[in-house]
Protein backbone atom coordinates (compact mmCIF):
# COMPACT_ATOMS: atom_id res chain seq x y z
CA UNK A 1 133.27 -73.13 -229.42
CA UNK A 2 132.51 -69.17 -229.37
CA UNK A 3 133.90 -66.75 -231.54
CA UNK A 4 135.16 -64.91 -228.98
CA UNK A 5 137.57 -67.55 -227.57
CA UNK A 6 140.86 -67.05 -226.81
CA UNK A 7 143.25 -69.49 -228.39
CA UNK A 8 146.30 -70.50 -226.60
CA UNK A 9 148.56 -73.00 -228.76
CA UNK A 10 150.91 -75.19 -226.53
CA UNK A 11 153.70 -76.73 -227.68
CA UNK A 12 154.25 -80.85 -225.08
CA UNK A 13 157.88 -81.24 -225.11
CA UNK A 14 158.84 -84.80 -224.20
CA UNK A 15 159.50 -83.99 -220.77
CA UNK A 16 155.38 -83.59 -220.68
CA UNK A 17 155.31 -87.72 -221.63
CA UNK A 18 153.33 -89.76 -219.33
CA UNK A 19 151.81 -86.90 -217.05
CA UNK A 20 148.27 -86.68 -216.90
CA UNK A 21 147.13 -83.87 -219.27
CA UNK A 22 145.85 -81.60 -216.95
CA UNK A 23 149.33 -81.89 -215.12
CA UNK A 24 150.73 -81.26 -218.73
CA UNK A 25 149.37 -78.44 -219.19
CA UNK A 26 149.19 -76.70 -215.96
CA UNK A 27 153.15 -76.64 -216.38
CA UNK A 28 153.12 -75.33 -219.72
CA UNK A 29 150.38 -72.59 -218.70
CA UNK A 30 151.72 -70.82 -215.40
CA UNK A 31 148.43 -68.54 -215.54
CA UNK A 32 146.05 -70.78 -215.36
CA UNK A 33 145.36 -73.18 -211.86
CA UNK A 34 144.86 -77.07 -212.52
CA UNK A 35 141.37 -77.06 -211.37
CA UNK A 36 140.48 -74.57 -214.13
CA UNK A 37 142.38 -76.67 -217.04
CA UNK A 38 140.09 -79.84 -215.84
CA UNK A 39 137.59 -77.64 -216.25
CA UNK A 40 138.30 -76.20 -219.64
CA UNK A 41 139.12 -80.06 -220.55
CA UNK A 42 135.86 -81.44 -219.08
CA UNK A 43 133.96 -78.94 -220.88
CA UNK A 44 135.54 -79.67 -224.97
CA UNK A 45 137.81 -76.54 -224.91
CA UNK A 46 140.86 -78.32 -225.15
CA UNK A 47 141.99 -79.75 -228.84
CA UNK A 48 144.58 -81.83 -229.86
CA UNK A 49 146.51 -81.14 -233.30
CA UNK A 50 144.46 -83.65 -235.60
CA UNK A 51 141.61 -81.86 -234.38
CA UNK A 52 139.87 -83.85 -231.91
CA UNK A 53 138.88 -82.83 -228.27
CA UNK A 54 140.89 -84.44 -225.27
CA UNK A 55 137.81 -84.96 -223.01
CA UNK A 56 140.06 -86.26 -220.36
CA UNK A 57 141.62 -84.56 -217.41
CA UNK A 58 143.81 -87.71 -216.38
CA UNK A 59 144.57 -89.50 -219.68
CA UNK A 60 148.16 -89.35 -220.14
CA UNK A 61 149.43 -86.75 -222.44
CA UNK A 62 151.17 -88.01 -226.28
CA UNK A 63 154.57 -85.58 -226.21
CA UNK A 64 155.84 -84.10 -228.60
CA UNK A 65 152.84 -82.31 -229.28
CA UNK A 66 150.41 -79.47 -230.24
CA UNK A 67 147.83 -78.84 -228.35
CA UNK A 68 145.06 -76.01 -228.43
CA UNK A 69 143.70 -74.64 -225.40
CA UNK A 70 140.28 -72.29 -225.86
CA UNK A 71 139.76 -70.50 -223.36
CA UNK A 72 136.43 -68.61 -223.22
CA UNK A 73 136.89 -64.96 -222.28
CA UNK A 74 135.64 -64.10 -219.08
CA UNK A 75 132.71 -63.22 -217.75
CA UNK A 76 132.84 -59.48 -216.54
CA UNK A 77 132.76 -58.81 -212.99
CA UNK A 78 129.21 -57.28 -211.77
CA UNK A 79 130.95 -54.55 -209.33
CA UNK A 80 131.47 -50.86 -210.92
CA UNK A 81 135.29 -50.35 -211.84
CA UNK A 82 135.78 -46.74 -210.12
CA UNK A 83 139.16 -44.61 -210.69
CA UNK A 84 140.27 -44.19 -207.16
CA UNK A 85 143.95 -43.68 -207.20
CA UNK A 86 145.24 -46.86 -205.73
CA UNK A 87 149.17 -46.77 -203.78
CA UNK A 88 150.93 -49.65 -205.67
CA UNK A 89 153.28 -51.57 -203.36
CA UNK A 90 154.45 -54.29 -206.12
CA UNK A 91 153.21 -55.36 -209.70
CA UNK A 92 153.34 -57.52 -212.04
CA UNK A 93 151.29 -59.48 -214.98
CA UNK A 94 150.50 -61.86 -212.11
CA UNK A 95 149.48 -60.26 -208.93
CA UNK A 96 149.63 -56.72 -207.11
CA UNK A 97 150.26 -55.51 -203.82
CA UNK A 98 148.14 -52.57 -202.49
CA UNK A 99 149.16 -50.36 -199.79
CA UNK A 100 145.16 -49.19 -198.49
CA UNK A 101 144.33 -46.33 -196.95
CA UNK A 102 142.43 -46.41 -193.40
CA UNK A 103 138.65 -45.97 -194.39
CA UNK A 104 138.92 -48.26 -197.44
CA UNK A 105 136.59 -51.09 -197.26
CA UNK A 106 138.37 -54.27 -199.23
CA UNK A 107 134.89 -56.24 -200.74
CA UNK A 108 131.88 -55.30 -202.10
CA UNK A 109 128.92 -55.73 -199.52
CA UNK A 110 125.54 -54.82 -198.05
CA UNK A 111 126.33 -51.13 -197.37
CA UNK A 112 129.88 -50.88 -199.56
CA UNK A 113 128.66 -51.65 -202.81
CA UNK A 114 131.23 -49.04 -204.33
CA UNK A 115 134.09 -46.78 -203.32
CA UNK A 116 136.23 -50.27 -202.14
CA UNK A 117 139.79 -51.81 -203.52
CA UNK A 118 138.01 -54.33 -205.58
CA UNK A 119 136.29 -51.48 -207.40
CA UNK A 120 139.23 -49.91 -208.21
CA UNK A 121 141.08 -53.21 -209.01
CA UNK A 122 138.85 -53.63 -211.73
CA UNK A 123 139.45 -50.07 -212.79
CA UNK A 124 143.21 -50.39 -212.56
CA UNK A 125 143.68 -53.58 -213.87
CA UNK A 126 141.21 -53.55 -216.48
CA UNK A 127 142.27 -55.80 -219.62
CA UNK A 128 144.61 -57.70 -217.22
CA UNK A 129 142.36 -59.80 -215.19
CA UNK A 130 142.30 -63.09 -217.31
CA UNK A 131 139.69 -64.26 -214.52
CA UNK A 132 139.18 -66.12 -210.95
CA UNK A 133 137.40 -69.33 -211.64
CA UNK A 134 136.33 -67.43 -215.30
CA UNK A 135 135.35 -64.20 -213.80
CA UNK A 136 136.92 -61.08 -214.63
CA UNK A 137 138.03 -59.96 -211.13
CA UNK A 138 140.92 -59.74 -208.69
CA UNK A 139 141.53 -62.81 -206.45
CA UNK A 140 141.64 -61.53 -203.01
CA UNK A 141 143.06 -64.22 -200.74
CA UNK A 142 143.36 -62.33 -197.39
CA UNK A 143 141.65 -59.34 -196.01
CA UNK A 144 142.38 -56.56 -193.59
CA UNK A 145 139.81 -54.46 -191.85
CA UNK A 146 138.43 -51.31 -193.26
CA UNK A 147 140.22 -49.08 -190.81
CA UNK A 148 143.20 -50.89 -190.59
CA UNK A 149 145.89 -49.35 -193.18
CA UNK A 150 148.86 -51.09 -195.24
CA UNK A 151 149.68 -53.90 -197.50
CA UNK A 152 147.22 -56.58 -199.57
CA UNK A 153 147.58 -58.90 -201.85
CA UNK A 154 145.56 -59.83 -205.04
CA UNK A 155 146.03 -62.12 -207.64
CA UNK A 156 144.93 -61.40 -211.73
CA UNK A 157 144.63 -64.75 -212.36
CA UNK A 158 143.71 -68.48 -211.18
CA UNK A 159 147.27 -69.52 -210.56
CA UNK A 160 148.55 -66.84 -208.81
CA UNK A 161 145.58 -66.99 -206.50
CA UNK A 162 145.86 -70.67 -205.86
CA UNK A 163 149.43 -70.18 -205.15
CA UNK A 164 148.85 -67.58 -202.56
CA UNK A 165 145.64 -69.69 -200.90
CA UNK A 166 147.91 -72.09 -200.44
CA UNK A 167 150.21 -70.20 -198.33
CA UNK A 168 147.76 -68.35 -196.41
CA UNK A 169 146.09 -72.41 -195.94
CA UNK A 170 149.78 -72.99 -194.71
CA UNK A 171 150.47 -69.95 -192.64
CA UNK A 172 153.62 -69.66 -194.45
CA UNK A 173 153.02 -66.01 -195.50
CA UNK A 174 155.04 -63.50 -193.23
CA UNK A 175 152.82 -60.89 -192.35
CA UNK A 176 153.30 -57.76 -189.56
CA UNK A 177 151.77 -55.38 -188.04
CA UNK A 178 152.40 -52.39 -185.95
CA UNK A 179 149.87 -51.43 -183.65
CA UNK A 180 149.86 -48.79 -180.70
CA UNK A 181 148.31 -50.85 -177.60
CA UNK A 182 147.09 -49.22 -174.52
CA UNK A 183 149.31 -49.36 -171.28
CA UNK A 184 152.86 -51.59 -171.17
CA UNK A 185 152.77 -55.49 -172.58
CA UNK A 186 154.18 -57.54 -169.59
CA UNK A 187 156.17 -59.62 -170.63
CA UNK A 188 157.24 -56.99 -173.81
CA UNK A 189 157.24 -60.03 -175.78
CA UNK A 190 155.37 -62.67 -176.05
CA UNK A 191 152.81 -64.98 -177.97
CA UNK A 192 149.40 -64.74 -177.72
CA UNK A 193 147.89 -68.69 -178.39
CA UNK A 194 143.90 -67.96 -178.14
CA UNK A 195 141.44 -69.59 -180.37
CA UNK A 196 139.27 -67.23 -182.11
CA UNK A 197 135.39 -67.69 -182.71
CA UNK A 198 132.05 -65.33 -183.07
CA UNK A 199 130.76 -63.61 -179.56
CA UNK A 200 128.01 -65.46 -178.24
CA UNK A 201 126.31 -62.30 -177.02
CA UNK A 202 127.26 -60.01 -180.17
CA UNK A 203 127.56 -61.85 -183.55
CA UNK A 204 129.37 -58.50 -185.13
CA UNK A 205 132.42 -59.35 -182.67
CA UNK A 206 135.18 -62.06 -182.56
CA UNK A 207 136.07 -63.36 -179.11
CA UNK A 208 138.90 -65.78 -177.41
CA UNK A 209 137.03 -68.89 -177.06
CA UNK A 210 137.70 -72.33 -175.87
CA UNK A 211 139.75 -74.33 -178.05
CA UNK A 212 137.84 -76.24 -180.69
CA UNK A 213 134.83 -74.24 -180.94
CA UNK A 214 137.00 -71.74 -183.14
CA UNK A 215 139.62 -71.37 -185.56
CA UNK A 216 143.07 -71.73 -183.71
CA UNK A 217 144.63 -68.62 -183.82
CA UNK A 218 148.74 -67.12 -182.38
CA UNK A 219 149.97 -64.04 -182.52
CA UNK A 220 153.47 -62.97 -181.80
CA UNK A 221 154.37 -59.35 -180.22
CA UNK A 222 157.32 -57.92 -179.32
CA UNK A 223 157.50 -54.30 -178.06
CA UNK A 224 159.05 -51.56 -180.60
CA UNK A 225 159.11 -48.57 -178.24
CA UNK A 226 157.03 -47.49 -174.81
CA UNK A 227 155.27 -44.72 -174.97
CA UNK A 228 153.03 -42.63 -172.59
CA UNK A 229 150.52 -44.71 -171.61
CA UNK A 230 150.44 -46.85 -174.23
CA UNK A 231 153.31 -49.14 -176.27
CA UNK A 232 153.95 -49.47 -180.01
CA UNK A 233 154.55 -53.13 -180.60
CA UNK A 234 155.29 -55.37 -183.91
CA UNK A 235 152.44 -58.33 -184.13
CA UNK A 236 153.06 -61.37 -186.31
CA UNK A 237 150.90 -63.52 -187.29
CA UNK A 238 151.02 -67.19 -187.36
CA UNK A 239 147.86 -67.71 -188.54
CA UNK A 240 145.37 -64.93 -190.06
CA UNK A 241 142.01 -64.78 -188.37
CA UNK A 242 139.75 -62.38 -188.24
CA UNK A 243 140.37 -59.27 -186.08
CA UNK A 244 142.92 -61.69 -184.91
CA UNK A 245 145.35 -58.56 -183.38
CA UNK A 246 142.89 -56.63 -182.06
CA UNK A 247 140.66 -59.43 -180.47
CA UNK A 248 144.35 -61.15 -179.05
CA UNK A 249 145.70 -57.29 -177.61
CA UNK A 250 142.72 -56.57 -176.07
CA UNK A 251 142.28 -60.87 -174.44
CA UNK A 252 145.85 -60.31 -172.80
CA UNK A 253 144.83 -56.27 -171.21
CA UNK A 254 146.11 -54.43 -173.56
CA UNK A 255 143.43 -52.94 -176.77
CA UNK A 256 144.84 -51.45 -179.19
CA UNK A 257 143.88 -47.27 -179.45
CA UNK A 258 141.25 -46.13 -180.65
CA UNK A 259 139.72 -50.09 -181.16
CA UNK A 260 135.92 -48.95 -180.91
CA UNK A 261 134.85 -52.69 -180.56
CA UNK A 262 137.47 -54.27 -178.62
CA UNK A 263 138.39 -51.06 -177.01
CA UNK A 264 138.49 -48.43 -174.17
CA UNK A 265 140.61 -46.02 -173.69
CA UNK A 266 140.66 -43.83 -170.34
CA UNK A 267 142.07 -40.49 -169.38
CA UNK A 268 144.31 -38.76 -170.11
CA UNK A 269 144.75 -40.75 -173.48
CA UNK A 270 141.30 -40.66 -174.43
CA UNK A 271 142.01 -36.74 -174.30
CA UNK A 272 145.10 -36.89 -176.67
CA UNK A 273 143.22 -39.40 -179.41
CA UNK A 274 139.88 -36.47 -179.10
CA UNK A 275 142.30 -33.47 -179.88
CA UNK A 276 144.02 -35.05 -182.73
CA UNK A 277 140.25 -36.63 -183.92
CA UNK A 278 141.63 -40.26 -183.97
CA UNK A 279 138.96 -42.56 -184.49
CA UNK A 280 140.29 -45.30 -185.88
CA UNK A 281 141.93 -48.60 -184.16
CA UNK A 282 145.84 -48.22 -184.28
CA UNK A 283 146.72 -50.52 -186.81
CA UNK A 284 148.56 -50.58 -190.04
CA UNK A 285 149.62 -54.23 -191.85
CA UNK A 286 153.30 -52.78 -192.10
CA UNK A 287 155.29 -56.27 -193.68
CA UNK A 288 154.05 -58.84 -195.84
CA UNK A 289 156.65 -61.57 -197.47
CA UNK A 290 155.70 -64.48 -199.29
CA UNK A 291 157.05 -66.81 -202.40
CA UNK A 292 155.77 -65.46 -205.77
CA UNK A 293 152.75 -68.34 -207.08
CA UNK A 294 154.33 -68.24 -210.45
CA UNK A 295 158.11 -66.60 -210.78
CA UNK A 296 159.04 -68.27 -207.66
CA UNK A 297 161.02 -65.08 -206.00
CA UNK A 298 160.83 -63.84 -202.43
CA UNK A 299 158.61 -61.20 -202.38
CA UNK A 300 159.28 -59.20 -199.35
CA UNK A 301 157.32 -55.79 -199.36
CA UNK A 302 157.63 -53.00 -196.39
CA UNK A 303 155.09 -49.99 -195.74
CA UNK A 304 155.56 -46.70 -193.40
CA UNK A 305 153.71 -45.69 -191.02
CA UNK A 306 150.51 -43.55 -191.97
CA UNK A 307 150.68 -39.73 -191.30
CA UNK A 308 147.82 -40.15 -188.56
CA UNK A 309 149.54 -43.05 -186.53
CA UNK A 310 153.46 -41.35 -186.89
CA UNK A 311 151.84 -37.84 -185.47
CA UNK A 312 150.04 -39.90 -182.64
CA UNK A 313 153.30 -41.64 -181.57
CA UNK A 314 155.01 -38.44 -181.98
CA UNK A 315 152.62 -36.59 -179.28
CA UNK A 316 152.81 -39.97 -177.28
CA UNK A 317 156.41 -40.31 -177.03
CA UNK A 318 158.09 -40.62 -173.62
């Protein structure tokens, strides 16, 4: 054991009599996932109250009982925490809810190794990230593109983000988008069932491919208001793949403006989007519901508009 563990002392009541331990103990310890108690179990940090280590994940717990959980502290993330001023949406000791900025990459990569919302996760939350799989950093369990505004989740620790992988796995998360598309949606609502894989002739790019060479993949739009040339609609998604609006706009005619992958937009539009230096695809992750992992509650979060895409509509409108 290290010095520098963390003790937590739980207390079996009898209704923990019978379960496997790991069960046990998930239920008393809402912070911490299942997977990482076996873990913590398998590896001698977990001490029963005459002293002696409970090597076993699925031996059935004694209750009443004491029981001593050590968890090591975790290992600090290897991205910079930066100060960058994050919009908070929702908190809590469990997860948070950012509302990003347009321009704001979401991971670390080749190219974005700083300046992204997992840099200034750590930042914000520092001292509250008891750690993903033992690692001191936010559990991101969805992602939205780096010009594409609004809301994302991320969890603090393990059982918040294996509650919210599960819904995402289950498509039970209730997320929407507004978008501005080019031209007029016919039908003005509809669903969009397309499955989604990489571009054989440009790996960068997703593409509507035949069904069960990609990830199945439905969208659901329904027109919000027409405007000149060119329609704000509401997207939900079913399922969350990537690109999955812009890729399923631009499969049924109508891109979404400003796309420059998936997009072209003609005259006079093209004009209008040049004047007001709009360079970015039309697309903001406006709605975003799901059951908290932990508490249980409906979490049901709304974001406006961003100042670029209101003041487009506004010059666009009929």
């Amino acid at each position: 054991m290290q010095g520098d563990d963390d003790i937590l002392t739980v207390a079996l009541d009898d209704s923990a009599a019978g379960l496997r331990l790991d069960r046990a103990l998930a239920e008393a310890l809402p912070s911490l996932s299942r997977e990482r108690l076996k873990s913590l179990i398998k590896g001698g940090r977990v001490v029963g109250a005459d002293g002696k280590i409970l090597w076993d994940p699925s031996a059935k717990a004694a209750a009443p009982a004491t029981i001593e959980v050590r968890l090591p502290a975790a290992t600090p993330a290897h991205n910079v925490a930066q100060d960058m001023g994050l919009v908070i949406a929702y908190e809590d000791e469990h997860l948070i809810v950012i509302d990003k900025p347009a321009g704001m990459v979401v991971h670390p990569a080749a190219g974005n190794l700083d300046g992204t919302m997992v840099n200034a996760l750590l930042h914000h939350c520092a001292g509250q990230l008891s750690g993903i799989g033992g690692v001191a950093r936010p559990g991101i369990v969805h992602r939205i593109d780096k010009d594409t505004s609004g809301l994302i989740v991320a969890a603090k620790h393990d059982k918040a983000h294996e509650g919210l992988a599960k819904q995402f796995a289950a498509h039970s998360i209730d997320r929407r988008y507004l978008a501005i598309a080019t031209g007029r949606p016919m039908p003005a609502n509809g669903t969009i069932d397309a499955a989604l894989g990489r571009s054989t002739t440009n790996r960068k790019k997703m593409a509507v491919v035949a069904e069960g060479r990609g990830k199945h993949a439905i969208t659901h739009y329904r027109t919000i208001e027409p405007l000149k040339n060119a329609t704000l609609v509401e997207c939900r998604l079913e399922t969350g793949r990537t690109h999955q609006v812009r890729v399923h706009m631009a499969h049924i005619g109508h891109p979404l403006v400003g796309d420059p992958v998936y997009g072209r937009v003609r005259k006079p539009l093209s004009e209008v989007l040049k004047a007001r230096n709009f360079v970015r695809q039309a697309l903001h992750a406006a709605h975003l519901g799901f059951i908290h992992p932990v508490t249980g509650n409906t979490i049901a979060l709304d974001s406006e508009l961003p100042s670029d895409m209101r003041e487009l509509i506004d010059e666009l409108r009929v």
